[in-house]
Protein backbone atom coordinates (compact mmCIF):
# COMPACT_ATOMS: atom_id res chain seq x y z
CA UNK A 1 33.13 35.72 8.42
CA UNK A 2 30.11 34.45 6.71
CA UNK A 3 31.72 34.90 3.27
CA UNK A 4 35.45 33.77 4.04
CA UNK A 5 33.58 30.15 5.63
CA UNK A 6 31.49 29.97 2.44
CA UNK A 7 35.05 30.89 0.00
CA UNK A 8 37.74 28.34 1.84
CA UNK A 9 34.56 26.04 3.16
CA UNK A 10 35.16 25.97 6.90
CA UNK A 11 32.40 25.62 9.03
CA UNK A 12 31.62 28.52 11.14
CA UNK A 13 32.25 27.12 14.78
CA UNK A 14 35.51 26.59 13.49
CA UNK A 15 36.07 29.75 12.14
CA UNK A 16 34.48 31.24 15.34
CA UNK A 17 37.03 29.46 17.83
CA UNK A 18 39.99 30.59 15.73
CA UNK A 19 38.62 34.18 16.56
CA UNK A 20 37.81 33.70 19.78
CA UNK A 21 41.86 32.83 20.16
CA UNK A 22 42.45 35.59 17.83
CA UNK A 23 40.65 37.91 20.12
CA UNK A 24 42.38 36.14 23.12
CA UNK A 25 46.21 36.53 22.43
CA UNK A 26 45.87 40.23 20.58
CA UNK A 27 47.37 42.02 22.92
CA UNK A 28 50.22 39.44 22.54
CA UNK A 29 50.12 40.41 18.72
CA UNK A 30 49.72 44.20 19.11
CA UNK A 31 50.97 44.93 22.43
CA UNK A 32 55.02 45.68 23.25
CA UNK A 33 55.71 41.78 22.37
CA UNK A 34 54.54 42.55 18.86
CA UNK A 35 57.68 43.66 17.94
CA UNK A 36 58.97 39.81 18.95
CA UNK A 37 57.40 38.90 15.86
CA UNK A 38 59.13 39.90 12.65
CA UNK A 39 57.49 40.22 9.21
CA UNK A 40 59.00 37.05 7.60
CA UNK A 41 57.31 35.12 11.17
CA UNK A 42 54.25 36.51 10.28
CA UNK A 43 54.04 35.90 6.88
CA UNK A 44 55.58 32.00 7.20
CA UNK A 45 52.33 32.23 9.90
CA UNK A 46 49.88 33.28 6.62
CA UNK A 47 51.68 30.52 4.31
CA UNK A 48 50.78 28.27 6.95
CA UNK A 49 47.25 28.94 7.56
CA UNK A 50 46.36 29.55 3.54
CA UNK A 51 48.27 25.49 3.35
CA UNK A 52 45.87 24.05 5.91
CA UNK A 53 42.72 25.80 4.25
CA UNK A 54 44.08 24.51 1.21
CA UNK A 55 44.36 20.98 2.63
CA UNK A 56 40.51 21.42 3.98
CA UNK A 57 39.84 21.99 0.68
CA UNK A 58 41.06 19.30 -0.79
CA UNK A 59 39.76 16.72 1.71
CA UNK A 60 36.45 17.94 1.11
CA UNK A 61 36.34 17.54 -2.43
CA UNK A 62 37.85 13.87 -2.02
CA UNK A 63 35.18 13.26 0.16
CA UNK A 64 32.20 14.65 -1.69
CA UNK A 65 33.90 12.05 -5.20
CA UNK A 66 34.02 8.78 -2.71
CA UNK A 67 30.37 9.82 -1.88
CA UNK A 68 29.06 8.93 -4.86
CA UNK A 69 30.24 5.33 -4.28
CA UNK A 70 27.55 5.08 -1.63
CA UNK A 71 24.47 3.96 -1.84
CA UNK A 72 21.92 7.43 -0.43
CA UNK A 73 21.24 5.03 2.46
CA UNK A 74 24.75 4.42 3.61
CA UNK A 75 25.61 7.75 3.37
CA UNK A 76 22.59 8.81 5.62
CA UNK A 77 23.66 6.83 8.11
CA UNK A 78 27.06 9.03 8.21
CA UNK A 79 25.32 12.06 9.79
CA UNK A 80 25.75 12.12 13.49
CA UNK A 81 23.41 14.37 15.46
CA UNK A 82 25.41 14.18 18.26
CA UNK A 83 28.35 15.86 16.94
CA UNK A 84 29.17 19.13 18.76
CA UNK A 85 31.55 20.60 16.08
CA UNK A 86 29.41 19.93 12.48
CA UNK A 87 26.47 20.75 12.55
CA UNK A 88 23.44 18.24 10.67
CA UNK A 89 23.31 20.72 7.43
CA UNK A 90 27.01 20.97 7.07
CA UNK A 91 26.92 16.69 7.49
CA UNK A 92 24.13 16.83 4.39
CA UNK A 93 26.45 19.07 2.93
CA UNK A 94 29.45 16.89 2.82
CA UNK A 95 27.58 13.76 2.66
CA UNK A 96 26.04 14.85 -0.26
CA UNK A 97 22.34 13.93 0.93
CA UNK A 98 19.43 16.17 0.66
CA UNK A 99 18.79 17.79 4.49
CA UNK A 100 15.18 17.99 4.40
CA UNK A 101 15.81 14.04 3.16
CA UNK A 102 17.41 12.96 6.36
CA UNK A 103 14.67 14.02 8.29
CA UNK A 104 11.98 12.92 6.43
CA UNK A 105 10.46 10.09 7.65
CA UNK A 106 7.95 7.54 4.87
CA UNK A 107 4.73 7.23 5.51
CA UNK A 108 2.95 3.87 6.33
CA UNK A 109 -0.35 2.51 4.89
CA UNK A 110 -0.58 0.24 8.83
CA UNK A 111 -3.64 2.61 10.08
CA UNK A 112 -6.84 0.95 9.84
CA UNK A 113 -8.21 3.85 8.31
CA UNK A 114 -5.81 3.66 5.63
CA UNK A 115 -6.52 0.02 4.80
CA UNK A 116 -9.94 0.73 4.45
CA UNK A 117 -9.56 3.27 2.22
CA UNK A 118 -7.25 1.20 -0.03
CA UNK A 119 -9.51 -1.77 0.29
CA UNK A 120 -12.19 0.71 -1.35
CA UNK A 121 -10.28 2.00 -3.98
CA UNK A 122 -8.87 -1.66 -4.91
CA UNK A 123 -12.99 -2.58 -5.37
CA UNK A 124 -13.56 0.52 -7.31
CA UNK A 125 -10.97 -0.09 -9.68
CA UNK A 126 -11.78 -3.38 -10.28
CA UNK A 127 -15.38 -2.72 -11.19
CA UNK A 128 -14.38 0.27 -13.26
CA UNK A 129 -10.58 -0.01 -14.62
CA UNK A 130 -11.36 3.07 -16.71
CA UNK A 131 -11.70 5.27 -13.20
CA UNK A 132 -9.23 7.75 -12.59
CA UNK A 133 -8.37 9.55 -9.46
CA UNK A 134 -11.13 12.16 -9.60
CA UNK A 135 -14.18 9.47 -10.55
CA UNK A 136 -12.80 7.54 -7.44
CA UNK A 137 -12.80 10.01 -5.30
CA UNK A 138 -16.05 10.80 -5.86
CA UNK A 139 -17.51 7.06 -5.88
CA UNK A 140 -15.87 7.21 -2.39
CA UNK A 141 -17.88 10.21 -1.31
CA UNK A 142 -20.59 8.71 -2.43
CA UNK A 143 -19.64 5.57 -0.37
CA UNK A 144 -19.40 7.75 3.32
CA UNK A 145 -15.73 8.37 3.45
CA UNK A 146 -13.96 11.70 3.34
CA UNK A 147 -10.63 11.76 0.92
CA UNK A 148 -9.46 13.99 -1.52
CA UNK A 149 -8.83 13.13 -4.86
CA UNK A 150 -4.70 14.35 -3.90
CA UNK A 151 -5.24 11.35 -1.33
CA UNK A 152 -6.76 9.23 -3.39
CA UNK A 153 -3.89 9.59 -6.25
CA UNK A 154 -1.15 8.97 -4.04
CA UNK A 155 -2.57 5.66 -2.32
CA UNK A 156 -3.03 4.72 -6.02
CA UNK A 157 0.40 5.45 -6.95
CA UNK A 158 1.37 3.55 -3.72
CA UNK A 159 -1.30 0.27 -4.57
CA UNK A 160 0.67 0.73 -8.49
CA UNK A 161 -2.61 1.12 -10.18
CA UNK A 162 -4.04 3.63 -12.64
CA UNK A 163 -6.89 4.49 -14.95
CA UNK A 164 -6.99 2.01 -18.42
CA UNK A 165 -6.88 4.29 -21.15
CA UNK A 166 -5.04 4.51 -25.08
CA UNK A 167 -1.32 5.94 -24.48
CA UNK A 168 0.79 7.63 -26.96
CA UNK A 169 3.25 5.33 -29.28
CA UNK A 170 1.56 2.23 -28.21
CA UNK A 171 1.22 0.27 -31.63
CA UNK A 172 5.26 1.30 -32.70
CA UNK A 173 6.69 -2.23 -32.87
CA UNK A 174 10.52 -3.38 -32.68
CA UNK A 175 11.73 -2.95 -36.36
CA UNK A 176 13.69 -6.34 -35.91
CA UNK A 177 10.69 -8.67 -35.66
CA UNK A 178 9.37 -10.18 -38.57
CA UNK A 179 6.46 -8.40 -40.02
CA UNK A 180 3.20 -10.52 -41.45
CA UNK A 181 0.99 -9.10 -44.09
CA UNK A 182 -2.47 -8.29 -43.05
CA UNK A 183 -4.89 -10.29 -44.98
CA UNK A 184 -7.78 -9.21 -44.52
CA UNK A 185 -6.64 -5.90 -45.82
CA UNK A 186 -8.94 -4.54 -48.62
CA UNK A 187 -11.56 -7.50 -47.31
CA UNK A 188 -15.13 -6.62 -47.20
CA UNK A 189 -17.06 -9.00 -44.70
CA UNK A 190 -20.56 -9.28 -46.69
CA UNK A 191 -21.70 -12.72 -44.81
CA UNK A 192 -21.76 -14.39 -41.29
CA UNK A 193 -18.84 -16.45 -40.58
CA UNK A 194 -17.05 -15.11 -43.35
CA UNK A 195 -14.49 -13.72 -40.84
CA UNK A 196 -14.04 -14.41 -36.83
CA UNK A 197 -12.13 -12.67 -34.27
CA UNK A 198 -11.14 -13.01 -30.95
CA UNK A 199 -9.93 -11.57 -27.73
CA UNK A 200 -9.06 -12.44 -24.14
CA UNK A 201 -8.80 -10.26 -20.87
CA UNK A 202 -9.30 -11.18 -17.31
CA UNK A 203 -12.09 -10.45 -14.60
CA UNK A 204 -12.45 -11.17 -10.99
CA UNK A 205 -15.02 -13.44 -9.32
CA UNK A 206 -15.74 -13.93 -6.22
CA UNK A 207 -12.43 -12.72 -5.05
CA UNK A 208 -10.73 -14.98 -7.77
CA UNK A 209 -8.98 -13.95 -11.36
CA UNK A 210 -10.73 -16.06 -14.29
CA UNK A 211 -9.39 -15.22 -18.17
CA UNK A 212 -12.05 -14.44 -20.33
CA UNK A 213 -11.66 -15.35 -24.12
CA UNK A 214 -14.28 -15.04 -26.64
CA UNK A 215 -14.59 -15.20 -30.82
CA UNK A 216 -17.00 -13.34 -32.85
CA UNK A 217 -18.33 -13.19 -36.27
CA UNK A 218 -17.26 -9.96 -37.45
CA UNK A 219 -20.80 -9.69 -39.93
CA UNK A 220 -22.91 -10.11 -37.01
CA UNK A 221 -20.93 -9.08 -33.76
CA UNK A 222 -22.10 -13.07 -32.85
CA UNK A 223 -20.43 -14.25 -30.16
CA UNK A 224 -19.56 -17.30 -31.57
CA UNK A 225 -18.30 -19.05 -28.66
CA UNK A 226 -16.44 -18.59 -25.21
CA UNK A 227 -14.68 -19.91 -22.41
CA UNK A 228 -13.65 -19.13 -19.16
CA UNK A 229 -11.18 -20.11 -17.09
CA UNK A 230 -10.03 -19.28 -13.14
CA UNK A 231 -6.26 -17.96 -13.68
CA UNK A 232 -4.65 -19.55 -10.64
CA UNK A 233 -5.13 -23.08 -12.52
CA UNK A 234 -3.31 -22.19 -15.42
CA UNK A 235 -3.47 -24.28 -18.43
CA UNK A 236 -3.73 -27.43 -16.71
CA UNK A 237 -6.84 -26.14 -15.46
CA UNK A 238 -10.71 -27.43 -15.43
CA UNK A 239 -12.56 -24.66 -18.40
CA UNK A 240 -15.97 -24.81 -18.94
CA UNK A 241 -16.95 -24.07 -22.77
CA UNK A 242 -19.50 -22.23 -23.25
CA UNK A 243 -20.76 -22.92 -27.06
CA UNK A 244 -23.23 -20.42 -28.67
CA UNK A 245 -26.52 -21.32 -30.02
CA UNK A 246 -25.05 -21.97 -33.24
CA UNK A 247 -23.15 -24.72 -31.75
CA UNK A 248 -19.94 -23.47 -33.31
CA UNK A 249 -17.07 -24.81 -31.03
CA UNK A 250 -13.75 -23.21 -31.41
């Protein structure tokens, strides 16, 4: 029975009920009324039977094509618990959705414990962007609370952080933008302020984001001069320059 349900894709209560009348009306079949029946009744009987499996079949690969129209949400809210003649896997089945996936239920970050954690790992990172996982883990040993670094990976996955470090491919640029020659190429800086260079990148103070930009003399590693400047103001906003004891002002 198992293998005729898999091969014409009937579900086995079904197929069960249709033996249990089978079983039922046998003696009707086999008994002195058998002879009622004639071979040509009994095989128009089969034709019939093989045309509504084949008409199952069909149906049920119409359905599973108009799933994929459906978001996976929609289509989880097709399976009915309740019903007593498919049963939830054969649902998943037809639905097309995963079965472990309709029961699984997401996890929340609303436990104070959690927050705490998170509030922990956000100050970590912060401090030290170069921290992975592991070194966070630890620093939050160190701190008095038990995690795991598995723990610790997926609240960072959650929070959308990770560690700063070089990736692969990083300097390929589009081939359509215009490309400037680099002139300080075959340059050797012998003096001070024969060449400056410069750099931003932003750090947080007292619970605020400031950019940071700075030049320096590339002879000396002089910081020339810098300025910083609380992000939330944007350009519009109140810098304090600091100039170098050079008094160089960029």
């Amino acid at each position: 029975m198992a293998a005729l349900c898999s091969k014409y894709e009937v579900h086995p209560t079904q197929a069960g009920l249709w033996k249990q009348r089978l079983l039922k009306g046998a003696h009707e079949l086999f008994g002195e009324k058998s002879s009622v029946r004639t071979i040509e009744e009994q095989q128009k009987l089969i034709e019939e039977l093989y045309g509504q499996i084949g008409k199952l079949t069909h149906e049920v690969t119409w359905l599973k094509k108009g799933c994929d129209e459906h978001s996976l949400s929609v289509r989880r809210g097709w399976i009915d618990a309740k019903d007593p003649h498919l049963s939830i896997a054969r649902q998943c089945e037809l639905a097309g959705v995963s079965h472990s996936g309709w029961y699984y239920e997401p996890m929340t970050h609303n436990t104070k414990d959690e927050l705490e954690v998170m509030q922990q790992i956000d100050e970590i990172f912060t401090a030290c962007p170069m921290y992975g996982s592991p070194r966070i883990t630890a620093e939050l040993k160190r701190r008095g609370l038990v995690v795991n670094h598995k723990r610790v990976e997926r609240l960072m996955r959650d929070m959308g952080i990770e560690a700063l470090y070089p990736k692969l491919k990083t300097s390929i640029g589009n081939v359509q933008d215009k490309r400037f020659p680099y002139l300080l190429k075959g340059l050797t800086v012998s003096y001070p302020n024969h060449v400056w260079g410069t750099d931003f990148t932003f750090i947080r103070i007292g619970g605020r984001w400031h950019y940071l930009i700075a030049y320096l003399d590339w002879f000396s590693r002089y910081v020339v001069v810098w300025d910083l400047c609380e992000a939330a103001t944007g350009r519009g906003g109140r810098c304090d320059t600091k100039q170098s004891a050079s008094g160089c002002n960029a």
